[in-house]
Protein backbone atom coordinates (compact mmCIF):
# COMPACT_ATOMS: atom_id res chain seq x y z
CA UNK A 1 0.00 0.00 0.00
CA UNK A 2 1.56 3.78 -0.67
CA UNK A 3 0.04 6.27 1.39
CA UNK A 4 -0.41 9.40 -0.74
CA UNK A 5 -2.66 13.00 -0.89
CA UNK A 6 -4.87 13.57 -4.21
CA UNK A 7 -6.91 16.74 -4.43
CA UNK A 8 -6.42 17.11 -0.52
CA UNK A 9 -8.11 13.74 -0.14
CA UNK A 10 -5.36 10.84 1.54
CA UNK A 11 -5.75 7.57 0.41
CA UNK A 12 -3.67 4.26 0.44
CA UNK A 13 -3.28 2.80 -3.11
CA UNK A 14 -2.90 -0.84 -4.08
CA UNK A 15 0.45 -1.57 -5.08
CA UNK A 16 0.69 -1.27 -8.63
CA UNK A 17 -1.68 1.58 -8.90
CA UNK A 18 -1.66 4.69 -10.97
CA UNK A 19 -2.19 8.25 -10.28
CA UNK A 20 -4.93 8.00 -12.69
CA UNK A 21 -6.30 5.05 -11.36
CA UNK A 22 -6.58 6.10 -7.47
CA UNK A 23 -7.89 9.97 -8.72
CA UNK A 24 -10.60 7.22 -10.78
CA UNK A 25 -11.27 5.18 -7.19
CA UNK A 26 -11.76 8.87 -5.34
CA UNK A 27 -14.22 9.76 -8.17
CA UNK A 28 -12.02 12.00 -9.14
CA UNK A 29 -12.21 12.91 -13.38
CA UNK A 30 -8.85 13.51 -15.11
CA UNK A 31 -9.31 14.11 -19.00
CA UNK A 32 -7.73 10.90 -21.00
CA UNK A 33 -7.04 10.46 -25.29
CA UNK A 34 -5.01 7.93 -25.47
CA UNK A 35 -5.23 5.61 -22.35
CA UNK A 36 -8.12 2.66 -22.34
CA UNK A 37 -8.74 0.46 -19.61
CA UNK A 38 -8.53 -2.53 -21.92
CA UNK A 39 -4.97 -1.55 -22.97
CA UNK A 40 -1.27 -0.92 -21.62
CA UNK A 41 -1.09 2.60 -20.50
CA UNK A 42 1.32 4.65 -22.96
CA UNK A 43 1.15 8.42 -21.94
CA UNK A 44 1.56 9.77 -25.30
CA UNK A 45 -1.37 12.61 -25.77
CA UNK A 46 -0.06 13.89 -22.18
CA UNK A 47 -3.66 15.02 -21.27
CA UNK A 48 -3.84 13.32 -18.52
CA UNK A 49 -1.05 15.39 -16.56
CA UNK A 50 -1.26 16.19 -13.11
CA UNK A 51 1.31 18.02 -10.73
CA UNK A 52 3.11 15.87 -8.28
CA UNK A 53 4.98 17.07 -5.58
CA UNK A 54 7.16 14.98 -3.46
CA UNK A 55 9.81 16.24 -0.93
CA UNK A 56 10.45 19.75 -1.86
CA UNK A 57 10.03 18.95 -5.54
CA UNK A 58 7.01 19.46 -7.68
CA UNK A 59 6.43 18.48 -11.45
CA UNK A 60 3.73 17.66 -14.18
CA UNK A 61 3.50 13.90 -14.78
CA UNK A 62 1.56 11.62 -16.83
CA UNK A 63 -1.01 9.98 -13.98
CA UNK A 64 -1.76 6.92 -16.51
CA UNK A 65 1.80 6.46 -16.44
CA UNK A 66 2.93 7.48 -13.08
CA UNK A 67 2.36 4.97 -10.10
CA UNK A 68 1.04 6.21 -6.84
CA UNK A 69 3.66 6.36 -4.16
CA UNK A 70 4.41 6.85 -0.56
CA UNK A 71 4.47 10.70 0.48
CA UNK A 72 3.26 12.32 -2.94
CA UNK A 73 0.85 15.28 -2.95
CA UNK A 74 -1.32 15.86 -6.29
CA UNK A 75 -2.97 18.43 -7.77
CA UNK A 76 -5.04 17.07 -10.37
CA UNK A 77 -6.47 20.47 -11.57
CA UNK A 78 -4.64 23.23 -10.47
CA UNK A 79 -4.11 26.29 -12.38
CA UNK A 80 -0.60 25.14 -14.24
CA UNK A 81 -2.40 21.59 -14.86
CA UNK A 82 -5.46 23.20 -16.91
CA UNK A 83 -3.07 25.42 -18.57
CA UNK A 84 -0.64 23.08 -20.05
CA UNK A 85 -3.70 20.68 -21.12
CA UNK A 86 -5.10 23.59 -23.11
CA UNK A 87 -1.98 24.03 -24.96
CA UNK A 88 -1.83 20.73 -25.23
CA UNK A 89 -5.25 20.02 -26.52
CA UNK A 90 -4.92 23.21 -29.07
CA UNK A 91 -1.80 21.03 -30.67
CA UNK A 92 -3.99 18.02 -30.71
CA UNK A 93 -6.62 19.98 -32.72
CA UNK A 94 -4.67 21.61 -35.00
CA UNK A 95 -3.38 18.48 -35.77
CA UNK A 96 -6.78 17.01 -36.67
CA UNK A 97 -9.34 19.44 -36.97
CA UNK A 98 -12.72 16.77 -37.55
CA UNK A 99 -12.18 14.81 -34.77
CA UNK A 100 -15.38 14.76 -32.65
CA UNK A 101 -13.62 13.34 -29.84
CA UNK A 102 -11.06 16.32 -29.66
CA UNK A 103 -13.44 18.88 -30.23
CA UNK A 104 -16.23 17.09 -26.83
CA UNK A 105 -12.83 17.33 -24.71
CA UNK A 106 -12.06 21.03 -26.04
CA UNK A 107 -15.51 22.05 -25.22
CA UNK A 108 -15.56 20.33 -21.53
CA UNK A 109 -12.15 22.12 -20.71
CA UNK A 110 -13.52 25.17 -21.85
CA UNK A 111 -10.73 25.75 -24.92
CA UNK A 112 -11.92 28.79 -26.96
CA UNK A 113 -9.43 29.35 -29.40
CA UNK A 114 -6.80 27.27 -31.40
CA UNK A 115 -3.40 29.65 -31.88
CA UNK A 116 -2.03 26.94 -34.31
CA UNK A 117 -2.25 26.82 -37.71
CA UNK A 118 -4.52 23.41 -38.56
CA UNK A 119 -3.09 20.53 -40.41
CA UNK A 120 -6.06 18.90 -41.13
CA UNK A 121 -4.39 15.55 -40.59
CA UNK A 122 -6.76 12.51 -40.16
CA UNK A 123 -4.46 10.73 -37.52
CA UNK A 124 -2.94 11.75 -33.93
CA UNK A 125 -0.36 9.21 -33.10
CA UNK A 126 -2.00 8.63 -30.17
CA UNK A 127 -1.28 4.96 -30.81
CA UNK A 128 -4.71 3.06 -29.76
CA UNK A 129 -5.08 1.65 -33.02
CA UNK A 130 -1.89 -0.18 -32.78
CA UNK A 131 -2.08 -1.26 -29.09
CA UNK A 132 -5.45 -2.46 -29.76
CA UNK A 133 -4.28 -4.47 -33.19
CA UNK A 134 -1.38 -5.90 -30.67
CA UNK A 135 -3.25 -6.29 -27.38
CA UNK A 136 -6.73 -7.24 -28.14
CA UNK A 137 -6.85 -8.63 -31.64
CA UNK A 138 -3.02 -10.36 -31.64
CA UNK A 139 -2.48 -9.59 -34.61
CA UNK A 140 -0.21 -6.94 -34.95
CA UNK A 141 -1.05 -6.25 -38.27
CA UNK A 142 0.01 -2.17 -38.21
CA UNK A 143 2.55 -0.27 -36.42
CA UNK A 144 4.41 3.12 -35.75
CA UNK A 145 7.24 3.89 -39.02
CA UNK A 146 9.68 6.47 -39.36
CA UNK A 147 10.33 9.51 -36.49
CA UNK A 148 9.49 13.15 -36.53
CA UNK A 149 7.21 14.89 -38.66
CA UNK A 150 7.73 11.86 -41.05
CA UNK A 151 5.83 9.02 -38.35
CA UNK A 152 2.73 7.37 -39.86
CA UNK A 153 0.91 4.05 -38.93
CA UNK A 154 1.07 1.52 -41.51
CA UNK A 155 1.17 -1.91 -42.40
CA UNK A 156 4.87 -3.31 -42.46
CA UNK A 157 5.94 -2.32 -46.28
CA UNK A 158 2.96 -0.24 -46.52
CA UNK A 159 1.27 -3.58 -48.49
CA UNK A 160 -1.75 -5.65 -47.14
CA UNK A 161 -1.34 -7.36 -43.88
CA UNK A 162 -2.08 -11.23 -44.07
CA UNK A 163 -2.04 -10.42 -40.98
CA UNK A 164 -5.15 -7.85 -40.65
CA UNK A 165 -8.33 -10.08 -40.20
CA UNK A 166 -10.37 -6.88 -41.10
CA UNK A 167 -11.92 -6.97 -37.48
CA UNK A 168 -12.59 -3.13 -37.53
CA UNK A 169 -10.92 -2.85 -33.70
CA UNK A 170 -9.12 -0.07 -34.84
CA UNK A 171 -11.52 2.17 -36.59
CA UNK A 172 -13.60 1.45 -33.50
CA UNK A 173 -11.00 2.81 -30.78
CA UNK A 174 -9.66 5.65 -32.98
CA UNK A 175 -10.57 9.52 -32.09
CA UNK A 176 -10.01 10.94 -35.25
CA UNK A 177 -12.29 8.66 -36.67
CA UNK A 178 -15.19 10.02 -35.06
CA UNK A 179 -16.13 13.14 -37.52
CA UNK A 180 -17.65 16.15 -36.25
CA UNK A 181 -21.43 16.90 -36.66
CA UNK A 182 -20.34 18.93 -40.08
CA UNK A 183 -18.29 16.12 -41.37
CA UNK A 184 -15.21 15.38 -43.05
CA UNK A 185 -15.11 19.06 -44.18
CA UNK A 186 -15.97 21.78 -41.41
CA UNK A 187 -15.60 25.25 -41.89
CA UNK A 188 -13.63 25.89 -38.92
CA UNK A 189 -10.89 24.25 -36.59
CA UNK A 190 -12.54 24.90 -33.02
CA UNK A 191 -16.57 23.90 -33.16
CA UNK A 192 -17.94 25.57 -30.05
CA UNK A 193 -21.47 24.45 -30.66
CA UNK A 194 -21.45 21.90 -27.46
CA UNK A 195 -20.02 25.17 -25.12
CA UNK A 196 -19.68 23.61 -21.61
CA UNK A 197 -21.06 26.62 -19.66
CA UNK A 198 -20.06 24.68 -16.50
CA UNK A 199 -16.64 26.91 -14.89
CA UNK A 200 -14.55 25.66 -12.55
CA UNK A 201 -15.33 27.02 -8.82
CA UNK A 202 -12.44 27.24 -7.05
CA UNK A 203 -9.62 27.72 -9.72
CA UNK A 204 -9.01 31.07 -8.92
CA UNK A 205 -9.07 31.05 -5.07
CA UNK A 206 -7.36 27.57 -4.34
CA UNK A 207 -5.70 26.71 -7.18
CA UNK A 208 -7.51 23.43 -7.61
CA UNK A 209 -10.69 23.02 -9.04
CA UNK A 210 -12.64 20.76 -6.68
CA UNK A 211 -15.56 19.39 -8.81
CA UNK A 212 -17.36 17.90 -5.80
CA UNK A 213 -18.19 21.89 -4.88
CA UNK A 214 -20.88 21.93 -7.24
CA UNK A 215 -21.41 24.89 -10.16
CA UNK A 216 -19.93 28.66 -9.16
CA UNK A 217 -21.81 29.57 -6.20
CA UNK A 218 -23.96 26.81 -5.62
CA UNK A 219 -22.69 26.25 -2.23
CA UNK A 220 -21.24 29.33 -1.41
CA UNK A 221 -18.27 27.94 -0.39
CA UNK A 222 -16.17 30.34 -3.38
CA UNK A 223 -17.93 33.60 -2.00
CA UNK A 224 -17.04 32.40 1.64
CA UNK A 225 -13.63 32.22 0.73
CA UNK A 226 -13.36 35.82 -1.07
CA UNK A 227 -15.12 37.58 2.28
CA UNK A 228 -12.78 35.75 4.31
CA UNK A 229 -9.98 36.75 1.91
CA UNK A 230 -10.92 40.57 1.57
């Protein structure tokens, strides 16, 4: 068992566990792309980030990746957590534009704006494709090539697999698969039309946005907090 502090809440993990998967046993909702529970955890889309501290030292870390130890403290909303998802989640979009799935998790972190200029890609490298091909099907019938702006996912020598039993598993687990309401065309990179109107409570007064609180002012804990602060 590691004794550790999430969201102010202490809780003894199983060995083994994640950050992500003790903030998921507190009820606790951390945004996720590229992790599935059916699947070996990767931490490539890095929206899942959270900031650990431990001794005197605190950093962002991948909680699907991370496992829960004795003595940590995390934040799994604070104000430099929602920031770097943002800028995260603006490179994810401008890297595929139609992806329903990005544009639902844009709209429930309340992204705005995309600074980046779009690609209009149709793939993210988040990699659930091939870990499902791999993991579920055992078939390993595609894979990661090349490195940098040159990496695809492809068959090996780009020919038909005899390996691929045409199952469908990964056009069923893939996010950029899942077109926006407008199609394979939109107009725009950032959709909008599902606005979460739903703001954070606490952000700005405890630099953690406790969801269990309730919507801004609900339970008048936020305005309790500014009188006592003034």
């Amino acid at each position: 068992m590691a004794k550790a502090i999430i969201d102010g809440i202490s809780i003894e993990a199983q060995k083994g566990w994640t950050i992500l998967e003790a903030a998921k046993f507190l009820g606790l909702e951390i945004p996720t792309l590229c992790y599935d529970e059916g699947l070996s955890a990767w931490g490539g889309c890095r929206l899942c980030i959270v900031e650990m501290k431990q001794g005197g030292n605190t950093k962002l870390v991948t909680s699907c990746t991370y496992p829960v130890e004795d003595g940590i403290e995390v934040k799994t909303s604070s104000k430099r957590v929602l920031k770097a998802r943002k800028m995260i989640l603006e490179l994810l979009i401008a890297k595929c534009p139609t992806s329903k799935k990005l544009q639902d998790l844009a709209a429930k972190m309340g992204l705005t704006k995309v600074r980046f200029s779009p690609k209009w890609d149709n793939c993210i490298y988040c990699g659930l494709c091939v870990r499902m091909c791999e993991e579920q099907m055992m078939a390993n019938a595609i894979g990661f090539a090349n490195r940098g702006h040159n990496i695809k996912i492809t068959t090996p020598f780009d020919i038909n697999s005899e390996e691929c039993r045409r199952c469908g598993g990964c056009i069923y687990i893939c996010p950029a698969c899942t077109l926006r309401c407008e199609g394979a065309t939109p107009d725009t990179v950032l959709c909008g039309r599902c606005e979460n109107t739903l703001q954070p409570t606490c952000i700005d007064i405890n630099d953690n946005f406790n969801c269990w609180m309730g919507l801004t002012g609900s339970c008048g804990t936020c305005a309790s907090l500014e009188s006592i602060k003034k």
